[in-house]
C-alpha atoms as a PDB file:
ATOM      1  CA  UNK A   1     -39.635  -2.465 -21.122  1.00  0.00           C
ATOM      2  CA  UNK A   2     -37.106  -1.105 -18.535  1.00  0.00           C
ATOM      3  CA  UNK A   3     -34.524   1.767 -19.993  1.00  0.00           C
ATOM      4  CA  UNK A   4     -31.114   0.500 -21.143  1.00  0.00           C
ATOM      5  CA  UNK A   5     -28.301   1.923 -19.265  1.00  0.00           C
ATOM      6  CA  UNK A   6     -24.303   1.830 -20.160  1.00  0.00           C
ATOM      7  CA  UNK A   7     -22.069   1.066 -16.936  1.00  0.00           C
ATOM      8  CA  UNK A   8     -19.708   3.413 -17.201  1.00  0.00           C
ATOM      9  CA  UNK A   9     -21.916   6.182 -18.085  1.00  0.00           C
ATOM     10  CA  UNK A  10     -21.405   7.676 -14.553  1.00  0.00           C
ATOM     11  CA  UNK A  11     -20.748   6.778 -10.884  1.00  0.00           C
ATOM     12  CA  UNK A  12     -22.959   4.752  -9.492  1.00  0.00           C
ATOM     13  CA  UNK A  13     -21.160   4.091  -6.395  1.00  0.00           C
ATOM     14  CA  UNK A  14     -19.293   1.657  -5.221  1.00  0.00           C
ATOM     15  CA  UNK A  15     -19.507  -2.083  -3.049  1.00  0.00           C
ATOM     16  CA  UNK A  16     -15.802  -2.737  -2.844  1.00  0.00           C
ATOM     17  CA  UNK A  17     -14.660  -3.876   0.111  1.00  0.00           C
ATOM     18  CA  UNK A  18     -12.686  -1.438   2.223  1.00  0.00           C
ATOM     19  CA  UNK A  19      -9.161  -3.608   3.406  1.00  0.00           C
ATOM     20  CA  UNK A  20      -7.453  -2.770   6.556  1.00  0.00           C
ATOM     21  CA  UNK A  21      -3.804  -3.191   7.071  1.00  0.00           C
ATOM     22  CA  UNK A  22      -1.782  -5.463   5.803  1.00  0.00           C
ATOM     23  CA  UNK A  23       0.830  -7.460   7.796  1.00  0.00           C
ATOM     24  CA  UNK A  24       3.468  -5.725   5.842  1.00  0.00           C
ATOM     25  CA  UNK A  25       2.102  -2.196   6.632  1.00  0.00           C
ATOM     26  CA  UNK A  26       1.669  -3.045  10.220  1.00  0.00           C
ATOM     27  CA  UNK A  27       5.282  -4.220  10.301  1.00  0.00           C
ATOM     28  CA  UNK A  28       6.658  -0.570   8.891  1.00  0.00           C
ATOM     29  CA  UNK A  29       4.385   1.496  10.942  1.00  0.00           C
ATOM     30  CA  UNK A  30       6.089  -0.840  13.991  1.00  0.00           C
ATOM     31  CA  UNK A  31       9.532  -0.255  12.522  1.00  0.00           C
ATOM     32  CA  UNK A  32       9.162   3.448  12.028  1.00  0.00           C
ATOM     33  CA  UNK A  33       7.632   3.842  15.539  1.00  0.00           C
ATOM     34  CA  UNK A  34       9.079   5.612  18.451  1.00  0.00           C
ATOM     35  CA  UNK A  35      11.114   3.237  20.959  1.00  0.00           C
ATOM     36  CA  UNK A  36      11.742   6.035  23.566  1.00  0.00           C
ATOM     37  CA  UNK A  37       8.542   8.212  23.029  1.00  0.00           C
ATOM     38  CA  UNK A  38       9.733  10.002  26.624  1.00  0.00           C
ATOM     39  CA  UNK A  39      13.997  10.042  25.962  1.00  0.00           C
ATOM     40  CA  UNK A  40      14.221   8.170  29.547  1.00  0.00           C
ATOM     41  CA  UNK A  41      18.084   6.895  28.534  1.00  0.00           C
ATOM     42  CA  UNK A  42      18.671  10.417  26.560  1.00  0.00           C
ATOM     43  CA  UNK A  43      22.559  11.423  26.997  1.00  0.00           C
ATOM     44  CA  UNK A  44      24.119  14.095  25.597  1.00  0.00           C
ATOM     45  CA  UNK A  45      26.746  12.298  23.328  1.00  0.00           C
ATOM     46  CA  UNK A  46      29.178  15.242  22.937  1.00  0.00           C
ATOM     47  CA  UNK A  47      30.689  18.093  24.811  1.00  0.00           C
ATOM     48  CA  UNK A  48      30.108  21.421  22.702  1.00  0.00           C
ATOM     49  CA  UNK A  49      28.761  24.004  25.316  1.00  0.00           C
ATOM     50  CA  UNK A  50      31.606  26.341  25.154  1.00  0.00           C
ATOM     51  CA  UNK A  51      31.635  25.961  21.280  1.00  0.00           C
ATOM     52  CA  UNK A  52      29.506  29.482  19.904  1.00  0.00           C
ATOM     53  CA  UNK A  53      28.787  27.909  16.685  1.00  0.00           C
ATOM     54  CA  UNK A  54      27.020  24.566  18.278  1.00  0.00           C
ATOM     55  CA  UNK A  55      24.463  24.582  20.860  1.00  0.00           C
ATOM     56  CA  UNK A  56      23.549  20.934  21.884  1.00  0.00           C
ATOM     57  CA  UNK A  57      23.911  21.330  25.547  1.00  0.00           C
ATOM     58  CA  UNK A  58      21.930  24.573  25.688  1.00  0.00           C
ATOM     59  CA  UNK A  59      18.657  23.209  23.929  1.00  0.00           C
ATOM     60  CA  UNK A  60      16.306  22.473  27.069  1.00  0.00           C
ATOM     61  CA  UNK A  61      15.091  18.928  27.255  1.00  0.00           C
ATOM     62  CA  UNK A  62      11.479  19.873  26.451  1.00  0.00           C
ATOM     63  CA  UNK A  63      12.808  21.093  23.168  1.00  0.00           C
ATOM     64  CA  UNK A  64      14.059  17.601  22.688  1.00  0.00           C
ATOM     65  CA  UNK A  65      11.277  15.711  23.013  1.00  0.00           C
ATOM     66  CA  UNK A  66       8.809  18.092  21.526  1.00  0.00           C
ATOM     67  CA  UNK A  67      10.885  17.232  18.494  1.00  0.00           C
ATOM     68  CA  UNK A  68      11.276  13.653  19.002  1.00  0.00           C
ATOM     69  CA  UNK A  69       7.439  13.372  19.181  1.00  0.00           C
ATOM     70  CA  UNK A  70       6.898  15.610  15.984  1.00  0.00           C
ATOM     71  CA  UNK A  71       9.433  13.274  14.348  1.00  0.00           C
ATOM     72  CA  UNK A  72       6.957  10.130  14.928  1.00  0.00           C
ATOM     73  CA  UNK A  73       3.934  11.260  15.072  1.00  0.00           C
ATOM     74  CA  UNK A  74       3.618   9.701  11.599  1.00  0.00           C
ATOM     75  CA  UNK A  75       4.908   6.195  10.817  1.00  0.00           C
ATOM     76  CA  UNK A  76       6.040   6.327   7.400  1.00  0.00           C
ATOM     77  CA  UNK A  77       9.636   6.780   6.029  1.00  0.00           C
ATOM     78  CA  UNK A  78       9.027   9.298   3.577  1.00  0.00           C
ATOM     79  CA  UNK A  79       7.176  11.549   5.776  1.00  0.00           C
ATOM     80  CA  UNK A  80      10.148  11.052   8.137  1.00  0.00           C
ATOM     81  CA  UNK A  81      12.587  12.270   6.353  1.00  0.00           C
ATOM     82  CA  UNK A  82      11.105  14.788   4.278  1.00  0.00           C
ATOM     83  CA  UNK A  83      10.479  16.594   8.064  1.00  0.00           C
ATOM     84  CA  UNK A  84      14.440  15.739   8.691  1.00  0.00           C
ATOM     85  CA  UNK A  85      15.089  17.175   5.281  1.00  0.00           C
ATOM     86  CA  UNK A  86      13.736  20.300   6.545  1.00  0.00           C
ATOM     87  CA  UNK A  87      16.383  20.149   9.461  1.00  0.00           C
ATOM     88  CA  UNK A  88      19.287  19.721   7.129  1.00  0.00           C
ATOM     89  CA  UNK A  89      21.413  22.192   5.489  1.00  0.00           C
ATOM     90  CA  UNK A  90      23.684  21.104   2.264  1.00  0.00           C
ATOM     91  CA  UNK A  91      26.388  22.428   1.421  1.00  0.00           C
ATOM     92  CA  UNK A  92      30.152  22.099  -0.941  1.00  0.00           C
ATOM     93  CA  UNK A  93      32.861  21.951   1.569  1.00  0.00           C
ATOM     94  CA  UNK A  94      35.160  24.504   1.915  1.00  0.00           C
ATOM     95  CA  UNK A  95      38.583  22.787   2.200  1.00  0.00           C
ATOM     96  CA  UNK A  96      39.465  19.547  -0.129  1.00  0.00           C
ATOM     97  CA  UNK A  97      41.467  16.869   1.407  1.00  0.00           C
ATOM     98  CA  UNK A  98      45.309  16.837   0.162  1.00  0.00           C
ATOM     99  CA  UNK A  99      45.989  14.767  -2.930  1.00  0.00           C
ATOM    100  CA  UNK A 100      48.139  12.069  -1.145  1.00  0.00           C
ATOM    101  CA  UNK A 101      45.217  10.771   0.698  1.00  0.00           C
ATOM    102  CA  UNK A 102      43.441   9.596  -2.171  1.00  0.00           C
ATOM    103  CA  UNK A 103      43.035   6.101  -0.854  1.00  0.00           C
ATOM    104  CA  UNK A 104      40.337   8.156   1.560  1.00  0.00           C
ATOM    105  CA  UNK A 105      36.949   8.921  -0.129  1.00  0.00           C
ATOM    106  CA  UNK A 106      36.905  12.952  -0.854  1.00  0.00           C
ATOM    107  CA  UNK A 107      33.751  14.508   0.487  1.00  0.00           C
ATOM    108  CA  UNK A 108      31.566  15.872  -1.938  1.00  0.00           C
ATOM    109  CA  UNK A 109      29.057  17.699   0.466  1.00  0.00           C
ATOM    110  CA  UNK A 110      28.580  19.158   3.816  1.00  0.00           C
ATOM    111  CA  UNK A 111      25.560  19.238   6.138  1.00  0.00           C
ATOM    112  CA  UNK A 112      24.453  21.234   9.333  1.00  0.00           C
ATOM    113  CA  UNK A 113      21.782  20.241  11.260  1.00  0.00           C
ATOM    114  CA  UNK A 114      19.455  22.090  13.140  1.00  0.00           C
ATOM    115  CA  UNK A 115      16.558  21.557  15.531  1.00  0.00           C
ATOM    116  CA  UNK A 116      13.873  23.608  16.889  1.00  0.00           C
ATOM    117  CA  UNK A 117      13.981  25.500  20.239  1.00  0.00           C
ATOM    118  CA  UNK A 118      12.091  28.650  21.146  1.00  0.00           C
ATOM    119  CA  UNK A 119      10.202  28.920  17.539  1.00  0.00           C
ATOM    120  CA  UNK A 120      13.696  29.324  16.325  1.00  0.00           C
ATOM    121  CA  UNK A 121      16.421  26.976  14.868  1.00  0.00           C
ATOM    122  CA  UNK A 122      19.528  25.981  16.910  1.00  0.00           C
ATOM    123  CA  UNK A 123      22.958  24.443  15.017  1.00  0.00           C
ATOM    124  CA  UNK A 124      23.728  21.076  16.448  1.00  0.00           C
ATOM    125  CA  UNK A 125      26.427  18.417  15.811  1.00  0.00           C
ATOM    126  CA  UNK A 126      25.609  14.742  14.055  1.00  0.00           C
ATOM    127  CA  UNK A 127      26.079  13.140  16.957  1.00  0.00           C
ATOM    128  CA  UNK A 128      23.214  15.143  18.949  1.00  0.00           C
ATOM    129  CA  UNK A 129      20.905  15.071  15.814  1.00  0.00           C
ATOM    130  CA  UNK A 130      21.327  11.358  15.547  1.00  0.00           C
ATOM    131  CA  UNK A 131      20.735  10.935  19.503  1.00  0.00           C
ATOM    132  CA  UNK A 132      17.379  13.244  19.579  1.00  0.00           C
ATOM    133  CA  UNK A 133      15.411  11.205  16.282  1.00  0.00           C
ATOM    134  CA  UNK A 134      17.327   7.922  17.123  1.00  0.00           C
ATOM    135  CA  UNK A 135      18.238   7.190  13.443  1.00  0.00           C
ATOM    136  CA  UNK A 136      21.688   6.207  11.824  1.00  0.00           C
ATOM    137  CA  UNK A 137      23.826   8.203  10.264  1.00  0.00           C
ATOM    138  CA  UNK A 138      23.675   5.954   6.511  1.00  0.00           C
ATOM    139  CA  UNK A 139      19.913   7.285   6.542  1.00  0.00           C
ATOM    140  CA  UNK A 140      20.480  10.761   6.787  1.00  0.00           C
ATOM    141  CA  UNK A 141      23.563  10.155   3.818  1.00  0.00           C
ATOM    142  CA  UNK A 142      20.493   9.135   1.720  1.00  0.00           C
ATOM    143  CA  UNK A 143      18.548  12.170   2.599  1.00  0.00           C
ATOM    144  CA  UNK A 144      21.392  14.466   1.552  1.00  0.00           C
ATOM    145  CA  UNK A 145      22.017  12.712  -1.314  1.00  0.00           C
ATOM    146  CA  UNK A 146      18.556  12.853  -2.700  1.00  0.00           C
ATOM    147  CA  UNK A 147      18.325  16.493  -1.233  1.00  0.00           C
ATOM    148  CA  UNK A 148      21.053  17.123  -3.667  1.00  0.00           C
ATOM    149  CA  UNK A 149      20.104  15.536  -7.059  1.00  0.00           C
ATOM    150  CA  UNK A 150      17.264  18.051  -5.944  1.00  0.00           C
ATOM    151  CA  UNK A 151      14.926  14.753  -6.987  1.00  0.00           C
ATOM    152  CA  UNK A 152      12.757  14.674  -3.970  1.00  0.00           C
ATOM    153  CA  UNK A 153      12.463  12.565  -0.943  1.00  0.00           C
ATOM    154  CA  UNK A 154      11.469   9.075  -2.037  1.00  0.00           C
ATOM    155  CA  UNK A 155      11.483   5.115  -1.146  1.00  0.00           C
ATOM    156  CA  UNK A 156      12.588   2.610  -3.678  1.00  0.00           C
ATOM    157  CA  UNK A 157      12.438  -0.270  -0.795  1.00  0.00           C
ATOM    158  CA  UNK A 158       9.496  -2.636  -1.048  1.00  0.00           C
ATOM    159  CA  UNK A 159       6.104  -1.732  -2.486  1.00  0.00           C
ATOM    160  CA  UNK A 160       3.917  -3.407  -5.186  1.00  0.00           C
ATOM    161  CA  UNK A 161       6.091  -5.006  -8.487  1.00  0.00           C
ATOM    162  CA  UNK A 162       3.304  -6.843  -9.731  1.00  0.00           C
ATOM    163  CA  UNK A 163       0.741  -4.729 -10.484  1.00  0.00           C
ATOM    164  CA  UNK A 164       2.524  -2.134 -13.096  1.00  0.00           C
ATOM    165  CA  UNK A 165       2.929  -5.234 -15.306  1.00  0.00           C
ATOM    166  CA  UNK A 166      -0.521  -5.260 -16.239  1.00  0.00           C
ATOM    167  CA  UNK A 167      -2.109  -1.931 -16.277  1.00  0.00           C
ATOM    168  CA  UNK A 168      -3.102  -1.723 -19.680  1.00  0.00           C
ATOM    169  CA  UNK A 169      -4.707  -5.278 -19.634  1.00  0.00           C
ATOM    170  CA  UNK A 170      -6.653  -4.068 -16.303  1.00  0.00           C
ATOM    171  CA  UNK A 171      -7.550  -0.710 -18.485  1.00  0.00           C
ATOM    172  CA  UNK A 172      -8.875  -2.611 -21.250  1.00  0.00           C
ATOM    173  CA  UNK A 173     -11.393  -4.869 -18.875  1.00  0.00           C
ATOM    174  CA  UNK A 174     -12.796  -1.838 -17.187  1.00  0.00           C
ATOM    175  CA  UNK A 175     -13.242  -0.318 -20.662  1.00  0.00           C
ATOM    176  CA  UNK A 176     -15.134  -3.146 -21.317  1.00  0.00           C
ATOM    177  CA  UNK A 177     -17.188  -3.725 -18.580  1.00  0.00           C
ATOM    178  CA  UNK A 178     -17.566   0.282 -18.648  1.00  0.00           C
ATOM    179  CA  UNK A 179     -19.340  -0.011 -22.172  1.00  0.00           C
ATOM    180  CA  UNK A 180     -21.809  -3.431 -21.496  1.00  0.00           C
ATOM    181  CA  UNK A 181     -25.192  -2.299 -21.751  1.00  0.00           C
ATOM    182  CA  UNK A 182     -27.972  -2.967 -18.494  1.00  0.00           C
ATOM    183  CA  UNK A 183     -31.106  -2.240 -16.562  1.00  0.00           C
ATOM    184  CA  UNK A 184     -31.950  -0.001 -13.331  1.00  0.00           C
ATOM    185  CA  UNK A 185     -33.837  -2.476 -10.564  1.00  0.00           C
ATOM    186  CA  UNK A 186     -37.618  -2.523 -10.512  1.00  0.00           C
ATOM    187  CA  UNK A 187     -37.788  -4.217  -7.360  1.00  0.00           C
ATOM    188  CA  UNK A 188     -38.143  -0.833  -5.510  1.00  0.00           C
ATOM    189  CA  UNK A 189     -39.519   2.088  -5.344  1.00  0.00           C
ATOM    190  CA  UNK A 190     -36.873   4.516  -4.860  1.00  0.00           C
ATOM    191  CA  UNK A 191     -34.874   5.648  -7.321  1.00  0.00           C
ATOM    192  CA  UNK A 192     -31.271   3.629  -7.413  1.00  0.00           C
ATOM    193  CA  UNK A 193     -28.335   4.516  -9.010  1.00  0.00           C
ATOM    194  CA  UNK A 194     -26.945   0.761  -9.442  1.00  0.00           C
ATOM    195  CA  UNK A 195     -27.576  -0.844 -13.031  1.00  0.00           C
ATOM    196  CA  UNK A 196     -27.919  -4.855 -13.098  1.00  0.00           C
ATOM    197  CA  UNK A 197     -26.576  -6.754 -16.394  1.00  0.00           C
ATOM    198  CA  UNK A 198     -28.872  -9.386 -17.883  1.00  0.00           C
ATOM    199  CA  UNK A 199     -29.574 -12.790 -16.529  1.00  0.00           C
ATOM    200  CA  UNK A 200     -28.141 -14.364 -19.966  1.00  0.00           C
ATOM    201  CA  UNK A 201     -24.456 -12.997 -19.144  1.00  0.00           C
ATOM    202  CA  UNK A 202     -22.506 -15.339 -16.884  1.00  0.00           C
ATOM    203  CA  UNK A 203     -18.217 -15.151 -16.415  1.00  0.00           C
ATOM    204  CA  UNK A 204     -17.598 -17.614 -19.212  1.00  0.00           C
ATOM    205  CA  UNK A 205     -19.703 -15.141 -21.758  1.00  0.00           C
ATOM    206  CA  UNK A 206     -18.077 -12.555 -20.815  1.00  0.00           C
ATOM    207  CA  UNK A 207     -14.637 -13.960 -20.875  1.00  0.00           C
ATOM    208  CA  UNK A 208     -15.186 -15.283 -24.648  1.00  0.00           C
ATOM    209  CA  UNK A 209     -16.937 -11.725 -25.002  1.00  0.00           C
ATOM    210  CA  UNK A 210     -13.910  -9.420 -23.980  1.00  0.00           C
ATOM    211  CA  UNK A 211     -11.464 -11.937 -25.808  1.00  0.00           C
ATOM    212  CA  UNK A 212     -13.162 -11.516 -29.087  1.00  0.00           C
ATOM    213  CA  UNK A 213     -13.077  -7.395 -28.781  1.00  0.00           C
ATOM    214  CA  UNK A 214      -9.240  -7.366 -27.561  1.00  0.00           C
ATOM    215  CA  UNK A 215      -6.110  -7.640 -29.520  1.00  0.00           C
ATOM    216  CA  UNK A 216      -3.875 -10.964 -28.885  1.00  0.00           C
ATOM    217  CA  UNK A 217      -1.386  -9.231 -26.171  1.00  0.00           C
ATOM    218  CA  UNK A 218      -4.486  -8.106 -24.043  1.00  0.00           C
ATOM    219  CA  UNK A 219      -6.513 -11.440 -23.834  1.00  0.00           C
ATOM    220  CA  UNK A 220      -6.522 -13.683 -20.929  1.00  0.00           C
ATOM    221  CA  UNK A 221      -4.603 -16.534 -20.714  1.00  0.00           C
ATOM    222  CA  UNK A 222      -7.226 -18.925 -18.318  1.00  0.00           C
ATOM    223  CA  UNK A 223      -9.914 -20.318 -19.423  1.00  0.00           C
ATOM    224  CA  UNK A 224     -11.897 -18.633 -16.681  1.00  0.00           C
ATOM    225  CA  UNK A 225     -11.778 -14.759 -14.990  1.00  0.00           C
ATOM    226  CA  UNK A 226     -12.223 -16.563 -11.995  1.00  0.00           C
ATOM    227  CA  UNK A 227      -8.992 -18.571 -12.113  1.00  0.00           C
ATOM    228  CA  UNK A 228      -6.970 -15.186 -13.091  1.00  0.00           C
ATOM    229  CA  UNK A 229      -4.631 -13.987 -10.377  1.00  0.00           C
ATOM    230  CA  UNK A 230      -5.215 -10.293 -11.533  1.00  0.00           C
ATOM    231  CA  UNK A 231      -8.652 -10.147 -11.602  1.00  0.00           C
ATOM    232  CA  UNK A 232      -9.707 -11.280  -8.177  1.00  0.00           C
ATOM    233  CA  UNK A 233     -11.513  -8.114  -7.739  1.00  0.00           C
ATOM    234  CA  UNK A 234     -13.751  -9.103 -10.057  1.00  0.00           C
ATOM    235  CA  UNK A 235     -15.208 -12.184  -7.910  1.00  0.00           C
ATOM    236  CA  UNK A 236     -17.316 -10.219  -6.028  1.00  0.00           C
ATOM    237  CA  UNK A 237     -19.104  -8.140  -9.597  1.00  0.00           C
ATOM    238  CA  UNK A 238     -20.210 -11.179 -11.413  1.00  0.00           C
ATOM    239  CA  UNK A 239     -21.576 -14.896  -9.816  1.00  0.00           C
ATOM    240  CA  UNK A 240     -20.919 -18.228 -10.829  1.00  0.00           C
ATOM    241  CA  UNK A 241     -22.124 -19.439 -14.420  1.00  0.00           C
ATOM    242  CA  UNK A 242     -25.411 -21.163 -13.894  1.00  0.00           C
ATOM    243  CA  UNK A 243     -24.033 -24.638 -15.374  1.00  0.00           C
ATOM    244  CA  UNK A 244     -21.580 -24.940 -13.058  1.00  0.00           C
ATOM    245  CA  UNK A 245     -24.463 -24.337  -9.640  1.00  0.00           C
ATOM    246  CA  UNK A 246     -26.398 -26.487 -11.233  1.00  0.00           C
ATOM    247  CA  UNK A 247     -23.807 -29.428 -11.893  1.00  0.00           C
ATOM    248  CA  UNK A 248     -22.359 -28.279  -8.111  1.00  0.00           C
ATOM    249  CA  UNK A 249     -26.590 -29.008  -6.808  1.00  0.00           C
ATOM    250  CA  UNK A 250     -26.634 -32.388  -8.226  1.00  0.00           C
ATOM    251  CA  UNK A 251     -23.517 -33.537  -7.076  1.00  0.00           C
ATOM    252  CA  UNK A 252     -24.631 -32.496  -3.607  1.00  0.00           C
ATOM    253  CA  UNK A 253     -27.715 -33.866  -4.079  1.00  0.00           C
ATOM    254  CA  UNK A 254     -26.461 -37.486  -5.334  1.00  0.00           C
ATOM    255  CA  UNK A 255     -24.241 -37.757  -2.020  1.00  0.00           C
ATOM    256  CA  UNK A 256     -26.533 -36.681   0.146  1.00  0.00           C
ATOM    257  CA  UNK A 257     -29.096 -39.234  -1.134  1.00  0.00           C
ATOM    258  CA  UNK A 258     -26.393 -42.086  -1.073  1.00  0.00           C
ATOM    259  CA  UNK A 259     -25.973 -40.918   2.591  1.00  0.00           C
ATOM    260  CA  UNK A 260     -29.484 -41.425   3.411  1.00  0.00           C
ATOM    261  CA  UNK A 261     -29.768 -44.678   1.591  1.00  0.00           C
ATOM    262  CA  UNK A 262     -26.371 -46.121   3.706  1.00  0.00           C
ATOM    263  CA  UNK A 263     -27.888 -44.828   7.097  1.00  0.00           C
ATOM    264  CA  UNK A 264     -30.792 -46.563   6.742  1.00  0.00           C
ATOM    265  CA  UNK A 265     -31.900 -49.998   8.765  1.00  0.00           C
ATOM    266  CA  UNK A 266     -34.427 -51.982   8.260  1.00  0.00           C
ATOM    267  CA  UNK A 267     -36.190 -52.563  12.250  1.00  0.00           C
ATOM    268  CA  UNK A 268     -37.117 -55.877  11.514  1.00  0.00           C
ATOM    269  CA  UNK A 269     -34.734 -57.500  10.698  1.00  0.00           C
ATOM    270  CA  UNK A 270     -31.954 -55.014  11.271  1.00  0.00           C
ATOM    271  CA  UNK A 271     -30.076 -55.250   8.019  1.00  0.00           C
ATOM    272  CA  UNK A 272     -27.929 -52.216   7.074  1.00  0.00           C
ATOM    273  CA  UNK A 273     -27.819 -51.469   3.811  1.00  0.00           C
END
């Protein structure tokens, strides 16, 4: 008699399918790519080369674009701005706006903004920094912002909502598939990691099964695993119950031999049943 083996007992590997994209990734990596990899309409938008504090119009156009192209080379917001957050500098500002323009939101932070030219950073205006990456100005507000509450660059846009719902349900099924007992394959010679339950478990045993070892708030609501929305990934792990191929085989059977019995003609006398 073969060995009994517990699933979970170690890694065994691993059949899941490997996913590409999504439509909604390939969208953001498109959003967040580079429209003017080369800066062919680049301007400079202000007029600061006699200022000694800014230097926008003395950073060579190399400079630029090494930057721009740094900037994009990876298509994902966070990454984004956590390299801009490394070009920003945050500070209180010195001088508070007079008390009779309080109709007029009082500033409650300054930033400088840098680039790099000749391994060394240069002090720009908003106007240039904006220009160069070819972002708005309300993005880099959120950057500062965050920079400030000192909580980390982050992205609370879009992203999966569904899937925290359920976590401990999804913990307790891998527990117990983790802990059902099975057999290593005799069918070969080598020695293979993978364990195979026995023939005598199909989905709807397993369902009653798991239901029965659960409290009431972790049991599944369907009638069949199959039919559950959040455990798709478990299609591919177990097969069909054997009652239902065999009740799907004789309903094939039954119309294909009603097909052949319509089809067929008599060549005497040519009558069609």
């Amino acid at each position: 008699m073969d060995e009994e083996h517990i699933v979970g007992d170690q890694d065994r590997g691993s059949r899941k399918r490997k996913w590409g994209a999504t439509s909604r990734q390939r969208q953001k990596e498109i959003r967040y790519d580079d429209p003017d990899p080369n800066l062919d309409g680049f301007e400079v938008p202000c007029k600061h080369g006699r200022n000694k504090k800014l230097s926008c119009e003395d950073i060579p156009f190399e400079d630029l674009r090494r930057c721009r192209q740094k900037f994009y080379s990876q298509k994902d917001k966070v990454k984004q701005d956590t390299k801009l957050s490394h070009l920003i500098e945050i500070g209180t500002p010195r001088r508070k706006k007079r008390s009779d323009q309080s109709f007029t939101r009082n500033r409650n932070i300054t930033v400088h903004y840098n680039v790099w030219s000749s391994n060394s950073k240069k002090r720009i205006c908003q106007k240039m920094f904006l220009k160069i990456f070819g972002i708005s100005q309300k993005r880099i507000q959120n950057i500062s912002r965050q920079m400030k509450a000192g909580s980390g660059i982050s992205e609370n846009r879009g992203g999966d909502r569904r899937s925290q719902k359920n976590v401990e349900k999804r913990k307790k099924v891998k527990a117990f598939i983790a802990n059902l007992k099975g057999q290593e394959s005799h069918y070969g010679r080598a020695k293979s990691k993978r364990i195979y339950l026995s023939a005598e478990y199909n989905i709807t045993i397993l369902h009653r099964l798991y239901n029965d070892s659960v409290e009431e708030s972790y049991k599944l609501s369907t009638e069949r695993w199959r039919e559950d929305e959040e455990l798709q990934w478990l299609r591919p792990i177990f097969p069909e119950p054997l009652e239902e191929l065999q009740e799907n085989s004789d309903e094939d059977n039954d119309e294909d031999n009603a097909q052949e019995v319509c089809n067929c003609i008599e060549d005497d006398g040519g009558v069609k049943v």
